[in-house]
C-alpha atoms as a PDB file:
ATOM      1  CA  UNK A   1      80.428 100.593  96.978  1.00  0.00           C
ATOM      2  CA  UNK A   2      82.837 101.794  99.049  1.00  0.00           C
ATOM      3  CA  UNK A   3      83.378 103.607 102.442  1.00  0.00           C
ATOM      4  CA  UNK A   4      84.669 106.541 104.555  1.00  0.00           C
ATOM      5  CA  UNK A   5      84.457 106.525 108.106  1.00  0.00           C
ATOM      6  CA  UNK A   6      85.343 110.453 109.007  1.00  0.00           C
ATOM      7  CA  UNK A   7      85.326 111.690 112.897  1.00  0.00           C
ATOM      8  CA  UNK A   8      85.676 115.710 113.664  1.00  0.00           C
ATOM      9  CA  UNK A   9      86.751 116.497 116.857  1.00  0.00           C
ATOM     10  CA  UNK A  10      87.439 120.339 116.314  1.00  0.00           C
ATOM     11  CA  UNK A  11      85.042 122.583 118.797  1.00  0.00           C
ATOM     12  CA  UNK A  12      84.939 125.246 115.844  1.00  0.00           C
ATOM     13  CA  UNK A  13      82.478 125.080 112.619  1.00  0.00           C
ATOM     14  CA  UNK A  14      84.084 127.985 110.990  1.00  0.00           C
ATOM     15  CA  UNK A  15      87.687 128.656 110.720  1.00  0.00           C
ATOM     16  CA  UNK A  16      88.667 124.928 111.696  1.00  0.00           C
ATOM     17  CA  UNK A  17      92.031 123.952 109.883  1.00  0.00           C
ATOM     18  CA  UNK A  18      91.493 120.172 110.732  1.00  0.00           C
ATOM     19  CA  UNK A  19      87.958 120.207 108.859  1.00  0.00           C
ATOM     20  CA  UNK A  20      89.063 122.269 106.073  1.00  0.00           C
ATOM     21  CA  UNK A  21      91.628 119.423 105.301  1.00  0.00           C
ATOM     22  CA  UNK A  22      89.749 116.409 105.788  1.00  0.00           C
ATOM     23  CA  UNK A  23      87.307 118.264 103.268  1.00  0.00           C
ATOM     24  CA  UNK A  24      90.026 118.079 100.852  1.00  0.00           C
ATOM     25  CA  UNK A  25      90.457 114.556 101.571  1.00  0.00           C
ATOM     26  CA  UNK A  26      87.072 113.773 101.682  1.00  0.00           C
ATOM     27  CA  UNK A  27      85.881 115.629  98.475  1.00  0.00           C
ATOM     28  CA  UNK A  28      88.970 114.250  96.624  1.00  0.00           C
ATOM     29  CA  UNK A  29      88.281 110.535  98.008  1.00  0.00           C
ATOM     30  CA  UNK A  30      84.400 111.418  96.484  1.00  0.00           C
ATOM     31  CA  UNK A  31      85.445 113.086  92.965  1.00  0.00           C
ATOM     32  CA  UNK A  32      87.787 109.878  92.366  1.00  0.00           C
ATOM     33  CA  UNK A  33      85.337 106.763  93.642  1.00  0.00           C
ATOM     34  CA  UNK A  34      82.273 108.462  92.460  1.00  0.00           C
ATOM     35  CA  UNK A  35      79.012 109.859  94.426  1.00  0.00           C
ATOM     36  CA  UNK A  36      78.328 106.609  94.984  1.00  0.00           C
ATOM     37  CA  UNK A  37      80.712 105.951  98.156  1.00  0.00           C
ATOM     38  CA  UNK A  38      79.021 106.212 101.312  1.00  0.00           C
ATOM     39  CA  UNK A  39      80.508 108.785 104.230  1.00  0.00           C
ATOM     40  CA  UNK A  40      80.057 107.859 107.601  1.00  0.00           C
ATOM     41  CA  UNK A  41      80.409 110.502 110.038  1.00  0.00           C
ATOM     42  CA  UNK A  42      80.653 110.912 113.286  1.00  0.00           C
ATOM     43  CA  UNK A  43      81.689 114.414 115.266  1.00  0.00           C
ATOM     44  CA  UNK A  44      82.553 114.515 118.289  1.00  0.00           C
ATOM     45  CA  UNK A  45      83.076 118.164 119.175  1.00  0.00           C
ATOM     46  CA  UNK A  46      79.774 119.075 118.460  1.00  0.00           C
ATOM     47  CA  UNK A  47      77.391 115.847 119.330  1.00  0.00           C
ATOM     48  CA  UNK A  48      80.124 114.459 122.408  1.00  0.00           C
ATOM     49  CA  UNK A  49      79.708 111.576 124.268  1.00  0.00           C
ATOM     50  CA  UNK A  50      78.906 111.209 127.567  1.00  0.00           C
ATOM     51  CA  UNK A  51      82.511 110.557 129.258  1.00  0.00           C
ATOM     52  CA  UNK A  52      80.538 108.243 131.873  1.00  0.00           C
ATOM     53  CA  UNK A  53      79.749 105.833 129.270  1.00  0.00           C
ATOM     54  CA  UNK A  54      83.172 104.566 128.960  1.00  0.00           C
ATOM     55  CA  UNK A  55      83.721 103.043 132.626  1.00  0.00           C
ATOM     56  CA  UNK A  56      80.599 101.682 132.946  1.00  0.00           C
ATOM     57  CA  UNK A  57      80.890  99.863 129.859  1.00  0.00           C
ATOM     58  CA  UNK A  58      84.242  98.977 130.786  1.00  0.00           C
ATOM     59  CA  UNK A  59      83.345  97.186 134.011  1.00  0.00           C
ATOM     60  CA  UNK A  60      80.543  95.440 132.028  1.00  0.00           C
ATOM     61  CA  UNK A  61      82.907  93.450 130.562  1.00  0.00           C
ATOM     62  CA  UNK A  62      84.159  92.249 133.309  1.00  0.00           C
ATOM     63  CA  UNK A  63      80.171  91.392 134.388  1.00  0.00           C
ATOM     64  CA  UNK A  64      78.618  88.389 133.564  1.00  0.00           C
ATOM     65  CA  UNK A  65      76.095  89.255 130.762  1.00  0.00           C
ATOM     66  CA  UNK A  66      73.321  87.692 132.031  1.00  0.00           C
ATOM     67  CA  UNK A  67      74.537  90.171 135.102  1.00  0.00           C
ATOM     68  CA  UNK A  68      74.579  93.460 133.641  1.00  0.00           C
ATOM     69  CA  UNK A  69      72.579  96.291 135.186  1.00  0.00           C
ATOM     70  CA  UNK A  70      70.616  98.351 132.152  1.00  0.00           C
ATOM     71  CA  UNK A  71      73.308 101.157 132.321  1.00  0.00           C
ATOM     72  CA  UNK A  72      75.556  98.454 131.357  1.00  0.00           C
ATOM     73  CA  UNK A  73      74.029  97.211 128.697  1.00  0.00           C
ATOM     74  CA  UNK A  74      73.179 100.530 127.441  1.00  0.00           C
ATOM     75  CA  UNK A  75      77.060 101.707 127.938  1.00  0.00           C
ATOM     76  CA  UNK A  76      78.065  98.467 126.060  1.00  0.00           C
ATOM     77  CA  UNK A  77      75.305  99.309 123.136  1.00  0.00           C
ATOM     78  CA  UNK A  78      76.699 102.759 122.598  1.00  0.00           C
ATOM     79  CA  UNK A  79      80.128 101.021 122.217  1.00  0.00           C
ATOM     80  CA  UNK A  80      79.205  99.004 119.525  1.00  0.00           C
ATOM     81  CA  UNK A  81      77.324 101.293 117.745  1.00  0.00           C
ATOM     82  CA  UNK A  82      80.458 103.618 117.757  1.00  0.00           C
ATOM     83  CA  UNK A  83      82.423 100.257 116.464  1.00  0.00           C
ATOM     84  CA  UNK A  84      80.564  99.289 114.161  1.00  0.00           C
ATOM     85  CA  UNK A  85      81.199 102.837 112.252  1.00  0.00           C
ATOM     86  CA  UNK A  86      84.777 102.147 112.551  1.00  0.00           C
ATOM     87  CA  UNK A  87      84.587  98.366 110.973  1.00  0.00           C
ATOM     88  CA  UNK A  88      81.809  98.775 108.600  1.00  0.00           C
ATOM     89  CA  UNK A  89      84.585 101.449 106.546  1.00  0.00           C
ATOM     90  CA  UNK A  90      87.113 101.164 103.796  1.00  0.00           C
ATOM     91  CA  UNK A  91      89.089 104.220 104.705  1.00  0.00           C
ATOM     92  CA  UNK A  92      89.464 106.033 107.389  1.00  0.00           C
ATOM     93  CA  UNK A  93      89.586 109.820 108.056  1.00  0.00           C
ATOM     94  CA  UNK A  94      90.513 111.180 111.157  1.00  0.00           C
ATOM     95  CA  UNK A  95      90.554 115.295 111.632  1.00  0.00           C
ATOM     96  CA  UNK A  96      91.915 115.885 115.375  1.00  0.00           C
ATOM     97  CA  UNK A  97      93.579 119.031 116.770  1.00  0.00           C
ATOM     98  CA  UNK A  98      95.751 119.442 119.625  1.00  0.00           C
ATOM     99  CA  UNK A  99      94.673 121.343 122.792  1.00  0.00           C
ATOM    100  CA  UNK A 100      96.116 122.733 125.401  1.00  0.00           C
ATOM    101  CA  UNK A 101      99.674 120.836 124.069  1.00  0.00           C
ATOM    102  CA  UNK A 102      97.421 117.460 124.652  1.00  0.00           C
ATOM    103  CA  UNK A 103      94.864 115.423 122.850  1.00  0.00           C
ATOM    104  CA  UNK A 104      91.163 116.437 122.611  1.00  0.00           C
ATOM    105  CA  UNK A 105      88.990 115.290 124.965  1.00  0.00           C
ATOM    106  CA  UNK A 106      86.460 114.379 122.914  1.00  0.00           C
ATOM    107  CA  UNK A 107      88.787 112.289 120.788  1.00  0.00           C
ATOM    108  CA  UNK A 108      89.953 110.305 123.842  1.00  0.00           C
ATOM    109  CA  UNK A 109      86.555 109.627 125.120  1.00  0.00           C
ATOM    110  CA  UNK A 110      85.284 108.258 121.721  1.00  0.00           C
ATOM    111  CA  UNK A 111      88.258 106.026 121.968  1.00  0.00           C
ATOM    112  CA  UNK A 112      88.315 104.547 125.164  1.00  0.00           C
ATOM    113  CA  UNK A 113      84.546 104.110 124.278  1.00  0.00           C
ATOM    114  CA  UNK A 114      85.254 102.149 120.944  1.00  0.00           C
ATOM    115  CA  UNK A 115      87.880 100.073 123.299  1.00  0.00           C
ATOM    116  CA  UNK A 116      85.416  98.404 125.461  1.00  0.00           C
ATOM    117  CA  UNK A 117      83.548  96.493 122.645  1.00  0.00           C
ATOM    118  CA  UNK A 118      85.289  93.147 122.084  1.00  0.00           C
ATOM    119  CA  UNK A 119      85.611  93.894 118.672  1.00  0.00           C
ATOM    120  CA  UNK A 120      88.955  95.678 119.845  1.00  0.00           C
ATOM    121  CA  UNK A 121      90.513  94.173 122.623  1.00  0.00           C
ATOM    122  CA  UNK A 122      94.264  94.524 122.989  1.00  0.00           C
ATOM    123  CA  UNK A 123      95.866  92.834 120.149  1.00  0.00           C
ATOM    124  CA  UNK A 124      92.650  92.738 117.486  1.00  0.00           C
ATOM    125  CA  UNK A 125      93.501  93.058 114.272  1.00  0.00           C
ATOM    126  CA  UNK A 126      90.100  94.066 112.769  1.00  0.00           C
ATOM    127  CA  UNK A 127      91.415  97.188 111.288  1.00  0.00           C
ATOM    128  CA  UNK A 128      94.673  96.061 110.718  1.00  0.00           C
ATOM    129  CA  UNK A 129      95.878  97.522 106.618  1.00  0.00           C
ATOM    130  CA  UNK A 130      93.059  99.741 106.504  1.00  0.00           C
ATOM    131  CA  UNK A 131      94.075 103.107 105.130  1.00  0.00           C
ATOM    132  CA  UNK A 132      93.829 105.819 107.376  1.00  0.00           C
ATOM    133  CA  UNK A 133      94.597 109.286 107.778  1.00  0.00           C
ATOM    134  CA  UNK A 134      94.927 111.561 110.622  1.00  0.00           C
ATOM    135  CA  UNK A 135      94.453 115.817 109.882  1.00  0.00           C
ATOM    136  CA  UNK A 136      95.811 117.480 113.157  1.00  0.00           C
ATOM    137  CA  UNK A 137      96.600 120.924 114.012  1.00  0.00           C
ATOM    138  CA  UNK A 138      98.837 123.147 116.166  1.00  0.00           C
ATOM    139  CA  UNK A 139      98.333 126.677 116.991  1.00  0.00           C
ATOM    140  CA  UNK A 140     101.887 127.372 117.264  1.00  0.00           C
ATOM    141  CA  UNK A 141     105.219 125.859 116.445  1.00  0.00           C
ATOM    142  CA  UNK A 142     106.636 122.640 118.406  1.00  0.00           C
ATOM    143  CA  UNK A 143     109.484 121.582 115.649  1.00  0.00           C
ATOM    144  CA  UNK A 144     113.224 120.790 117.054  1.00  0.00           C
ATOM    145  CA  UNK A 145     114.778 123.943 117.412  1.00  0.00           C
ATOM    146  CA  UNK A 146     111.481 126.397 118.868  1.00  0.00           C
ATOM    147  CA  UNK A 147     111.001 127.085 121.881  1.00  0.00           C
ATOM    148  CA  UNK A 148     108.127 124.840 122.785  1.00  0.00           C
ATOM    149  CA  UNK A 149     109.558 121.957 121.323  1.00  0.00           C
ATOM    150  CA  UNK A 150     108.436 118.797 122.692  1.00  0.00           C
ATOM    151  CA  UNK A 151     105.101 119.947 123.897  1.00  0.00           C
ATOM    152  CA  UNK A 152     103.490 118.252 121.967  1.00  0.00           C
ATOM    153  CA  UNK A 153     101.855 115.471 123.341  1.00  0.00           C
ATOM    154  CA  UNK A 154      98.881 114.582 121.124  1.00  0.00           C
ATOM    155  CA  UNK A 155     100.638 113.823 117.787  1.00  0.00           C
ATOM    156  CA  UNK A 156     102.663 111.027 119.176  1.00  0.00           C
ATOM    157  CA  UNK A 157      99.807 109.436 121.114  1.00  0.00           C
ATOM    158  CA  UNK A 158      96.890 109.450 118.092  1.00  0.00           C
ATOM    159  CA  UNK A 159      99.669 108.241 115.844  1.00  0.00           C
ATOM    160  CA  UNK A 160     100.485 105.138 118.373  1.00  0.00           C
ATOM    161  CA  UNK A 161      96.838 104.110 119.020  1.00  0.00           C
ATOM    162  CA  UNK A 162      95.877 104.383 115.638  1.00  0.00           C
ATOM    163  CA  UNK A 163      99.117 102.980 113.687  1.00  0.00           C
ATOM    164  CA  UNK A 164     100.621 100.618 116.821  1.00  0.00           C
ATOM    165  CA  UNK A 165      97.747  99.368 118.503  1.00  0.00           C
ATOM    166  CA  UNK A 166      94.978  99.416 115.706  1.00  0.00           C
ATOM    167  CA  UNK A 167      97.133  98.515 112.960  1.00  0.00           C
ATOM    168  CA  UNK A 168      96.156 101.348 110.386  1.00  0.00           C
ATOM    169  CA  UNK A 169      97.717 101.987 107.623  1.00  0.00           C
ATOM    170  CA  UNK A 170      98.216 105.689 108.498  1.00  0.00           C
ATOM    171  CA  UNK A 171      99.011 108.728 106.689  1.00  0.00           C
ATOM    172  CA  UNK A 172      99.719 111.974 109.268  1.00  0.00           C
ATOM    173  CA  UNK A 173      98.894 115.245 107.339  1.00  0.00           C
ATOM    174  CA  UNK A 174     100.009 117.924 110.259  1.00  0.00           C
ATOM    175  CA  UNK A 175      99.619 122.000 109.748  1.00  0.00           C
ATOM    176  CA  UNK A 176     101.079 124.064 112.149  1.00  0.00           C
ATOM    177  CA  UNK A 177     101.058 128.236 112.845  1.00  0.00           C
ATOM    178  CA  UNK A 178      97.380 127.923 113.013  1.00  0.00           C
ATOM    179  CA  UNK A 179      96.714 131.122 115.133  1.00  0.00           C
ATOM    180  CA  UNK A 180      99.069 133.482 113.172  1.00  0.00           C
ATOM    181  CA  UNK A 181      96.445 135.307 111.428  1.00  0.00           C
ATOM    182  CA  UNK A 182      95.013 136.059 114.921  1.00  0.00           C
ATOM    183  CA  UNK A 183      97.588 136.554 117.122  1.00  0.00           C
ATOM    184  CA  UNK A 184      99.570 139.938 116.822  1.00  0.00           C
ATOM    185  CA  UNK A 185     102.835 138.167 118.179  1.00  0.00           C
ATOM    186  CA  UNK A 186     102.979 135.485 115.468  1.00  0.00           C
ATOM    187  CA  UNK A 187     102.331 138.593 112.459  1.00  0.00           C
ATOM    188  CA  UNK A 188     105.987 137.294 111.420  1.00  0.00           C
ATOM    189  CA  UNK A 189     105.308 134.207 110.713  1.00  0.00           C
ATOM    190  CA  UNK A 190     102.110 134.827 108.619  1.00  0.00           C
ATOM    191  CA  UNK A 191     103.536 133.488 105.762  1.00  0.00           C
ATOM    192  CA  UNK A 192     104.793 130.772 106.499  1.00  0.00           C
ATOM    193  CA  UNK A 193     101.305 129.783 107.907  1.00  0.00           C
ATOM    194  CA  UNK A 194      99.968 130.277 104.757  1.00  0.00           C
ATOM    195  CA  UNK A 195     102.639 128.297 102.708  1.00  0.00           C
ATOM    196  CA  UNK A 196     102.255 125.225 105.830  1.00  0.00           C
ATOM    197  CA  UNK A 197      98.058 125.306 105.037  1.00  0.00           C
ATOM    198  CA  UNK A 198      98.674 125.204 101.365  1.00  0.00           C
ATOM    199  CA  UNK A 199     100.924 122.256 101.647  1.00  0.00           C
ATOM    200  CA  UNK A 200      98.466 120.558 103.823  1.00  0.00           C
ATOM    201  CA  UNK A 201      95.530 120.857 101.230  1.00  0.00           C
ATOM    202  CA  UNK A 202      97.880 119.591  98.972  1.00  0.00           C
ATOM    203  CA  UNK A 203      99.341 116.667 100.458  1.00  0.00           C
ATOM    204  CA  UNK A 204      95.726 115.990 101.425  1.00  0.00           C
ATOM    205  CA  UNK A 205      94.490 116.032  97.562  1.00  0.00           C
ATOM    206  CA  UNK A 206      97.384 113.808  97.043  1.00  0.00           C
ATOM    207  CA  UNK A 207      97.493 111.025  99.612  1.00  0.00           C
ATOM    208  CA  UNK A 208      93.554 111.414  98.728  1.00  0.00           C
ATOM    209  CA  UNK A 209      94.170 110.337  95.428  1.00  0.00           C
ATOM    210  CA  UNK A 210      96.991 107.492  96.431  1.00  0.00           C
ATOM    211  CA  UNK A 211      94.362 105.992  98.737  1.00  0.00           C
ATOM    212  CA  UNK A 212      91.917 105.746  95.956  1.00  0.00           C
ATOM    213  CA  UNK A 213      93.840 103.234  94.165  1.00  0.00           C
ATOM    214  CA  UNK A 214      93.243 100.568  96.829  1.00  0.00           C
ATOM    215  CA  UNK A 215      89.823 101.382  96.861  1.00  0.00           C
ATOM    216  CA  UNK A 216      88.960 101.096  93.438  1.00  0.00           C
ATOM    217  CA  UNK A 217      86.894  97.958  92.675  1.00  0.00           C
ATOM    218  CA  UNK A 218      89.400  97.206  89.350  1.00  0.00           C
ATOM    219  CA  UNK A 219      92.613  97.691  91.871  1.00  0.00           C
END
């Protein structure tokens, strides 16, 4: 049996472009490997975690264990918990949108969490080859050429922790114009919105599909 670890970040239920495309992924993954495959989820927008957690667990490290105060060892408990999620998959699915022209809060937490368990200390491999994908969002447009290019600063940084450092195999499905439906400035660009969503559903169904493949027990 195989399975998908999936994390949510976006603070919307409804409306949420990141969700809507990891549902593609995940419901393509699903119709392809069968009912059987098991989905392990975790969301972080709506349950977060407590942002304290992550330096006391990181000082408990550094704390003899027969040392550690009980807010250590709880700290350090939540940790693995959240890393065992992350090894016990087959395929990885991570829906993350930018804010504020920077990486969600919630997302970072969870990760500096996950870092303090030994299990991923700088230079493990434990995830290494594992196919991954990461659904982000922009509101607006940050290509070369607009003029907010190179604001961006959340695409670059999820895409080094989780390629560079973690070793995932990592497929980046991005969707930009997000807010054009809503905002009266961007009615121009409606369109092209649409057309940007509709590619992202579809490169989701695809690199859904692709993934498969390596998962399938006759591969």
């Amino acid at each position: 049996m195989s399975s998908i670890f999936r994390l949510d970040a976006s603070i919307r239920r409804e409306g949420s472009v990141t969700r809507a495309v990891a549902d593609t992924l995940e419901s393509t993954i699903l119709e392809e490997l069968g009912a059987s495959t098991e989905v392990i989820r975790r969301d972080v927008a709506t349950t977060p975690l407590d942002g304290s957690v992550w330096g006391t667990a990181a000082f408990a490290g550094y704390t003899p264990e027969d040392a550690r105060s009980e807010e250590q060892q709880a700290a350090l408990a939540v940790s693995a918990g959240l890393a065992d999620e992350l090894v016990a998959a087959d395929a990885l699915i991570f829906a993350v949108p930018m804010y504020n022209f920077g990486v969600s809060q919630h997302f970072k937490t969870w990760f500096d969490i996950v870092g303090t368990d030994s299990r991923f200390a700088p230079g493990s491999t434990i995830l290494a080859g594992r196919p991954a994908f990461l659904v982000t969002a922009r509101g607006g447009g940050y290509g070369e050429g607009t003029p907010r290019a190179g604001w961006d600063h959340a695409t670059g940084w999820m895409r080094r922790v989780l390629a560079d450092v973690w070793g995932l195999d990592l497929d980046v499905i991005e969707t930009e114009l997000t807010l054009a439906e809503v905002t009266p400035a961007m009615a121009e660009l409606r369109d092209l919105a649409r057309e940007q969503l509709a590619e992202s559903h579809e490169a989701a169904r695809h690199s859904a599909r692709s993934v498969t493949i390596k998962l399938s027990p006759a591969a």
